[in-house]
PDB file of N, CA and C in Angstrom:
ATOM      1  N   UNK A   1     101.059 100.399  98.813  1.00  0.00           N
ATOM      2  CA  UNK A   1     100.928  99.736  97.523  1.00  0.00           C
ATOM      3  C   UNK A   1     101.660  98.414  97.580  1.00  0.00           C
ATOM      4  N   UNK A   2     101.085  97.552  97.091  1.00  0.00           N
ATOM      5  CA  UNK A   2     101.703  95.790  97.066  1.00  0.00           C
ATOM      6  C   UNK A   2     102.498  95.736  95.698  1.00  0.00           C
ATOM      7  N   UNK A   3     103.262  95.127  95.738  1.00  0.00           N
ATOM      8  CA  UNK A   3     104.138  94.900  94.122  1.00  0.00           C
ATOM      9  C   UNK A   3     103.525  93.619  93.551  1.00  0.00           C
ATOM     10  N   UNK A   4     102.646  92.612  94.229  1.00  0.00           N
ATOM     11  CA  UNK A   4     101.958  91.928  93.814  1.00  0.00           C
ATOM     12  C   UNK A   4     101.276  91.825  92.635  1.00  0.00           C
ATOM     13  N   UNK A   5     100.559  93.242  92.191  1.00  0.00           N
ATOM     14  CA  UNK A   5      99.308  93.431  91.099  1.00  0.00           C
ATOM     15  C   UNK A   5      99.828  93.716  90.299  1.00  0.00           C
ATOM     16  N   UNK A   6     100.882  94.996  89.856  1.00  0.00           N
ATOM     17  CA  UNK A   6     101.050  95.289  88.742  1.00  0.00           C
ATOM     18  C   UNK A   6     101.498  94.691  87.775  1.00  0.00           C
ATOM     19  N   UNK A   7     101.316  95.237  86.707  1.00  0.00           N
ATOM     20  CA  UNK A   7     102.276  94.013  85.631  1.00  0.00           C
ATOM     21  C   UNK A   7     103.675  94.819  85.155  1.00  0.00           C
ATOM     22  N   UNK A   8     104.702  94.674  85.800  1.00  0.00           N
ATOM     23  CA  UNK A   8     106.158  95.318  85.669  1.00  0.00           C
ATOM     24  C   UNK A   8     106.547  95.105  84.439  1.00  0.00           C
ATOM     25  N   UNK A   9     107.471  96.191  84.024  1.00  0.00           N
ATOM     26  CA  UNK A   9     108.348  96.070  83.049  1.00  0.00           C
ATOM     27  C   UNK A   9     109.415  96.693  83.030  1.00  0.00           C
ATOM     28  N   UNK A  10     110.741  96.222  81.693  1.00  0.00           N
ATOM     29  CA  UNK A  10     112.124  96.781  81.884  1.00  0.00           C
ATOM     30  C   UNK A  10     111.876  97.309  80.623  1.00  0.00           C
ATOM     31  N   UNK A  11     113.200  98.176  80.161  1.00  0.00           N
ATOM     32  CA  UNK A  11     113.324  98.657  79.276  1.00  0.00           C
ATOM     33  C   UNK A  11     113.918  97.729  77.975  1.00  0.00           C
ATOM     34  N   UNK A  12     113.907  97.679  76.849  1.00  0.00           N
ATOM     35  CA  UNK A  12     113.611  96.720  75.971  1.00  0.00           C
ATOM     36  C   UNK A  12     115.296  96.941  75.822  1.00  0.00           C
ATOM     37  N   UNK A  13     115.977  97.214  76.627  1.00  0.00           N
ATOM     38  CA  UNK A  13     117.567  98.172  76.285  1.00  0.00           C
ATOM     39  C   UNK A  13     118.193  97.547  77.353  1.00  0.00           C
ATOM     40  N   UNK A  14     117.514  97.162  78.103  1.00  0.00           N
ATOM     41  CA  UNK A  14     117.951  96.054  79.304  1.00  0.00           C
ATOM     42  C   UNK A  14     118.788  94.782  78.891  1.00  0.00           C
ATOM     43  N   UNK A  15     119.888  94.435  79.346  1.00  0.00           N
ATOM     44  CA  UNK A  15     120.861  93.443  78.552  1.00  0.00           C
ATOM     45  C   UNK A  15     120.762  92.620  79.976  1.00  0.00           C
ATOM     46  N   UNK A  16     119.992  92.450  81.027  1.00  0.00           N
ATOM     47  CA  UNK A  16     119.942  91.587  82.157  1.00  0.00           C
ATOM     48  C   UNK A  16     120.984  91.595  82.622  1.00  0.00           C
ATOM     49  N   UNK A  17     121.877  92.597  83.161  1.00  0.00           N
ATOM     50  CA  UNK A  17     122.694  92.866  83.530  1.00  0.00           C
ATOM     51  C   UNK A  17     122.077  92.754  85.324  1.00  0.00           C
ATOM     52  N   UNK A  18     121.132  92.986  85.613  1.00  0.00           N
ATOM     53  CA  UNK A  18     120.595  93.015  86.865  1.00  0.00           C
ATOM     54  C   UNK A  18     120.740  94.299  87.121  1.00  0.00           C
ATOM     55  N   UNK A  19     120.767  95.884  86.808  1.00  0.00           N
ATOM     56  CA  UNK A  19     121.286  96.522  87.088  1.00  0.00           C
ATOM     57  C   UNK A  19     120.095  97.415  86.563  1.00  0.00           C
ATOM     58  N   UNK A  20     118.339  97.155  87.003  1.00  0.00           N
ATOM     59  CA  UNK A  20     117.328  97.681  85.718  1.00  0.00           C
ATOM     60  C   UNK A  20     116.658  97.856  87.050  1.00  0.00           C
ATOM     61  N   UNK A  21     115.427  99.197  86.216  1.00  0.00           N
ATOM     62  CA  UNK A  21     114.552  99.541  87.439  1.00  0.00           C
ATOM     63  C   UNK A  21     113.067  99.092  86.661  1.00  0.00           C
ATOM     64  N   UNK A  22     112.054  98.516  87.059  1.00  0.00           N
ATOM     65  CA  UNK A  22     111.232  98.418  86.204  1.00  0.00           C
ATOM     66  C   UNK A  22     110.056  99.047  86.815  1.00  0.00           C
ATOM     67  N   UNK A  23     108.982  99.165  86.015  1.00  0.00           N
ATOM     68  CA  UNK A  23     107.951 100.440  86.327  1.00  0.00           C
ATOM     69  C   UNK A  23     106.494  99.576  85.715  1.00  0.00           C
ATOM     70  N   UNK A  24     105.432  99.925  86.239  1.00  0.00           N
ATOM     71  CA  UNK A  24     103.684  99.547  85.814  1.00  0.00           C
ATOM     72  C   UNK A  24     103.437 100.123  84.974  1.00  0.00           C
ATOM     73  N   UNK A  25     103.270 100.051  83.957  1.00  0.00           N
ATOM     74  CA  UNK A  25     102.840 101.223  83.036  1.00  0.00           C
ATOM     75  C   UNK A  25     101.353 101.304  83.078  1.00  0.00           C
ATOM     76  N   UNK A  26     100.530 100.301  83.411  1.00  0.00           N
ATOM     77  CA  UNK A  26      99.601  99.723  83.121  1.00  0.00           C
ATOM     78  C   UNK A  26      98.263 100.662  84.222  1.00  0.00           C
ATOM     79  N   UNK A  27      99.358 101.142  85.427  1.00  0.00           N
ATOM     80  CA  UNK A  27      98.590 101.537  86.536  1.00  0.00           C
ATOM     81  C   UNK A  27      98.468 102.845  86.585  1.00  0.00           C
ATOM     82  N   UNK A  28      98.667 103.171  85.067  1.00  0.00           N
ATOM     83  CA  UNK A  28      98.773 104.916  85.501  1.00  0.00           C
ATOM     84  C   UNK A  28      96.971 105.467  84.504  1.00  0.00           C
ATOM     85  N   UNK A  29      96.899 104.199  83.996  1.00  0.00           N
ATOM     86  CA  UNK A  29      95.354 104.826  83.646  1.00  0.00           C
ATOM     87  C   UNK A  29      94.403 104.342  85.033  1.00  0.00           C
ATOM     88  N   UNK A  30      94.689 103.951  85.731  1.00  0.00           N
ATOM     89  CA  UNK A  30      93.915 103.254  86.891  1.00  0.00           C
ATOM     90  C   UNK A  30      93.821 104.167  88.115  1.00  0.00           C
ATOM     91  N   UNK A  31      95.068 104.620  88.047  1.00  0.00           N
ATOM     92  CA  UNK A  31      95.367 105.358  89.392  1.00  0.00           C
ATOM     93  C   UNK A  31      96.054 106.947  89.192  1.00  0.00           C
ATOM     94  N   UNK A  32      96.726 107.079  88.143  1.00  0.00           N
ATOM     95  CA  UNK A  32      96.830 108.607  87.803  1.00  0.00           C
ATOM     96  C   UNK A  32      98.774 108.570  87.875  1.00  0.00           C
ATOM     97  N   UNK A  33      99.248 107.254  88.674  1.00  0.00           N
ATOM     98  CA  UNK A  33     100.382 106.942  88.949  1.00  0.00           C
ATOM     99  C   UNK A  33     101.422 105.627  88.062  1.00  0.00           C
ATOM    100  N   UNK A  34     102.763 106.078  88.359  1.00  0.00           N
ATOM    101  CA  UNK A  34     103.421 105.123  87.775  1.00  0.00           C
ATOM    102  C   UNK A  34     104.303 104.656  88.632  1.00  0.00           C
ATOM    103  N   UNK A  35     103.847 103.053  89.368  1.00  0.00           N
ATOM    104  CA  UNK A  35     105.003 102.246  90.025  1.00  0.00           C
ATOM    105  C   UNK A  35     106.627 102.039  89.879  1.00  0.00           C
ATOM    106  N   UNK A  36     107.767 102.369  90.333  1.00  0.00           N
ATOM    107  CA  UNK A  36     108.944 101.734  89.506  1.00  0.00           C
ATOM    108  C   UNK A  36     109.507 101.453  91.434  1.00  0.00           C
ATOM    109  N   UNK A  37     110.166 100.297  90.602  1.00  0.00           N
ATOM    110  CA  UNK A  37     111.060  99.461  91.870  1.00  0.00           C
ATOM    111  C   UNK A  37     112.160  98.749  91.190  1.00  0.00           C
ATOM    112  N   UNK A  38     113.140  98.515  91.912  1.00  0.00           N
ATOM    113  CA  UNK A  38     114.651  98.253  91.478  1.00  0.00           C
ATOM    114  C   UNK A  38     114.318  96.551  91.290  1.00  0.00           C
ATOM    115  N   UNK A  39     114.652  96.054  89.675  1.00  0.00           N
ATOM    116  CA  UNK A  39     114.464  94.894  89.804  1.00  0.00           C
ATOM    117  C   UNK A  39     115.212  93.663  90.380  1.00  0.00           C
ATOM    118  N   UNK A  40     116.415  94.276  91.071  1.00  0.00           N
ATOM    119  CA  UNK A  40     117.108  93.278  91.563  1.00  0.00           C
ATOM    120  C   UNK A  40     116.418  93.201  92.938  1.00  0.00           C
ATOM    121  N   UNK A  41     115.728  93.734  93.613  1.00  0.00           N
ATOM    122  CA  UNK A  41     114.896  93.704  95.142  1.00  0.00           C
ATOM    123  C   UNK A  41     113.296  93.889  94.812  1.00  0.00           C
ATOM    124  N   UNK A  42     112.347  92.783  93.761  1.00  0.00           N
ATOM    125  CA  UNK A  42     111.035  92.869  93.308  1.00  0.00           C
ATOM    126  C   UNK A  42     110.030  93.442  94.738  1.00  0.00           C
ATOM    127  N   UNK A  43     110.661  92.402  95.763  1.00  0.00           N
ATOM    128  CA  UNK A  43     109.538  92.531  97.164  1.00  0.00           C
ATOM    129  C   UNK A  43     110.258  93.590  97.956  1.00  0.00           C
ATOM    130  N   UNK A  44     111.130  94.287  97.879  1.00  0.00           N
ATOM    131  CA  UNK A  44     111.494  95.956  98.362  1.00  0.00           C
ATOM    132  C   UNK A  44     110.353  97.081  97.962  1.00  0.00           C
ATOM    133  N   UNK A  45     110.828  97.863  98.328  1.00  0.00           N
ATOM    134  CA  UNK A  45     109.736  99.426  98.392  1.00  0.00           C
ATOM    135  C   UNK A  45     109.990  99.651  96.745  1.00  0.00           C
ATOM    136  N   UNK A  46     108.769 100.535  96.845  1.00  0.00           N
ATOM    137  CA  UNK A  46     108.520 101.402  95.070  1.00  0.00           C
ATOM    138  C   UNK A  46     108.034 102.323  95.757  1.00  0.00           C
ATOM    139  N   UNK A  47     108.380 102.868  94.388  1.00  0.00           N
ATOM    140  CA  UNK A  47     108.407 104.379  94.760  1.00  0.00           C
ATOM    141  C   UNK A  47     107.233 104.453  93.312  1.00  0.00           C
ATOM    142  N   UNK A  48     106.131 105.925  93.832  1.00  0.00           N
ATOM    143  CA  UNK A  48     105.451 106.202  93.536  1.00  0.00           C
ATOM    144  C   UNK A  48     105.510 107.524  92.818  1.00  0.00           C
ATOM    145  N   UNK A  49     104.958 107.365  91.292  1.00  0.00           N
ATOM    146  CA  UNK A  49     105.863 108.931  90.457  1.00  0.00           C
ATOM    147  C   UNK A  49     104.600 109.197  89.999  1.00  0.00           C
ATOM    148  N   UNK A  50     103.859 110.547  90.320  1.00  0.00           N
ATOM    149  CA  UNK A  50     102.792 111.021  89.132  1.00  0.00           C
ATOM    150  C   UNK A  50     102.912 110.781  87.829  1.00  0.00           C
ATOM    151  N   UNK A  51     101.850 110.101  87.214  1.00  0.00           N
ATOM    152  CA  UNK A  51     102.205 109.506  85.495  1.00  0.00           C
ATOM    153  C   UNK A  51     103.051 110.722  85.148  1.00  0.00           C
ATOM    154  N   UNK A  52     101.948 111.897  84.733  1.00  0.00           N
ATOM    155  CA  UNK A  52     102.880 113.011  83.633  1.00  0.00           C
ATOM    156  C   UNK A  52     104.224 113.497  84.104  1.00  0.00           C
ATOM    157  N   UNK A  53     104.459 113.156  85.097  1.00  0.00           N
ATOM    158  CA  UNK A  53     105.743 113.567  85.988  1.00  0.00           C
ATOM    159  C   UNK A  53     107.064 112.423  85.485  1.00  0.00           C
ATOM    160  N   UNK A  54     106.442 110.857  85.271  1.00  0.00           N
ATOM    161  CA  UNK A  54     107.134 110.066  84.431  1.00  0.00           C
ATOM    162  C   UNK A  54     107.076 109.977  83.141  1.00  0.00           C
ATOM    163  N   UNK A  55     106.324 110.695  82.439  1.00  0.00           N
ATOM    164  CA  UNK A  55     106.310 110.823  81.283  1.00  0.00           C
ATOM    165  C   UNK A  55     107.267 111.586  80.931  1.00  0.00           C
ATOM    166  N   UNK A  56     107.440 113.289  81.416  1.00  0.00           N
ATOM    167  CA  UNK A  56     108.461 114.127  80.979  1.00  0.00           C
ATOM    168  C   UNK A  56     109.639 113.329  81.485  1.00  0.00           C
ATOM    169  N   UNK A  57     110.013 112.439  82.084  1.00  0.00           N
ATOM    170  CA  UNK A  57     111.187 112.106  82.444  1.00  0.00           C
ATOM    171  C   UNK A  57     111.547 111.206  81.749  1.00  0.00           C
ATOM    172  N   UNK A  58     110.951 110.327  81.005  1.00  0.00           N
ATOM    173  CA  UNK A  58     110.703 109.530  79.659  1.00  0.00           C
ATOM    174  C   UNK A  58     111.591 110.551  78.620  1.00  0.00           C
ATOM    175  N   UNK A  59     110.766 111.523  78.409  1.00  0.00           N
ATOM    176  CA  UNK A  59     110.673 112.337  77.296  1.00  0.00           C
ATOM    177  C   UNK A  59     111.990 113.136  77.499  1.00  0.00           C
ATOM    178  N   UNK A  60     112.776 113.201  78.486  1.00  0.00           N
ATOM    179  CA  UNK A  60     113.867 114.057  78.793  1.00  0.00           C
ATOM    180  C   UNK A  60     114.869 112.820  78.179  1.00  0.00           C
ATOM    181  N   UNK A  61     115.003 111.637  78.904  1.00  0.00           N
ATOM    182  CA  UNK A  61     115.879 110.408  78.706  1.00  0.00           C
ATOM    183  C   UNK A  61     115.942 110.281  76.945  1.00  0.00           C
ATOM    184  N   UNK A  62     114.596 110.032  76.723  1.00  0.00           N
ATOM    185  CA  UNK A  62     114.708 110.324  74.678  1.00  0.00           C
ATOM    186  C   UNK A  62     115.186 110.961  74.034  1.00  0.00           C
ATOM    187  N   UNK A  63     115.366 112.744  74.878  1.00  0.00           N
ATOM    188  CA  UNK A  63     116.051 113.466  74.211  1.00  0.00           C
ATOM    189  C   UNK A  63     116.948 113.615  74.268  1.00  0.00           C
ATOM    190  N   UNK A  64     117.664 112.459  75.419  1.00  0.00           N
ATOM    191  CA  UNK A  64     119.471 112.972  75.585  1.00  0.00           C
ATOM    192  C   UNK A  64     119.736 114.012  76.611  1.00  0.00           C
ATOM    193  N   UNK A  65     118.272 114.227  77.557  1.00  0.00           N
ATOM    194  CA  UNK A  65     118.850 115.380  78.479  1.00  0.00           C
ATOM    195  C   UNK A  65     119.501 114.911  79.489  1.00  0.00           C
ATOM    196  N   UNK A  66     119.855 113.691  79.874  1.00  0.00           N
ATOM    197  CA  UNK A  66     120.558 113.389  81.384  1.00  0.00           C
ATOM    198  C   UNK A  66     122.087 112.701  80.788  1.00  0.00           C
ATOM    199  N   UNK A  67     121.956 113.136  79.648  1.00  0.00           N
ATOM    200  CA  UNK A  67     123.827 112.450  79.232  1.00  0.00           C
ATOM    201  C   UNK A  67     123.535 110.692  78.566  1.00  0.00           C
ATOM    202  N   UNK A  68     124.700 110.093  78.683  1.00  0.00           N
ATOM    203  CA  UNK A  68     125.339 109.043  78.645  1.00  0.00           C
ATOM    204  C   UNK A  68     125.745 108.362  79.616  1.00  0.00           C
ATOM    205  N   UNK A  69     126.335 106.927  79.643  1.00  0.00           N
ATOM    206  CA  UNK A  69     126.675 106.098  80.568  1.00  0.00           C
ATOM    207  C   UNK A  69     128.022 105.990  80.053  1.00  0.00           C
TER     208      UNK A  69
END
């Protein structure tokens, strides 16, 4: 997969700290998948997450299941 195409994004919670992972959202009706790569290294590797597999992990983070910072 090229990091070229997708159209990336951060979380709207992102204070540009450089310290953000951003993800395709765009490619998961296309391909069944959701891109995310560390935005401080754009042309480094991504990693490849089954949409509904990033969705519950969405849905875990909303609910407060992985804690605080």
């Amino acid at each position: 997969m090229t990091t070229e195409y997708p159209h990336w994004a951060k979380s709207s919670y992102s204070n540009n700290g450089g310290a953000c992972v951003e993800w395709a959202p765009s490619n998961a009706y296309a391909t069944g998948t959701v891109p995310v790569r560390d935005s401080k290294h754009p042309s480094g590797p991504v990693l490849t997450v089954p949409a509904n597999a990033f969705a519950s992990f969405v849905a875990g983070v909303k609910a407060g299941e992985f804690g605080t910072v």
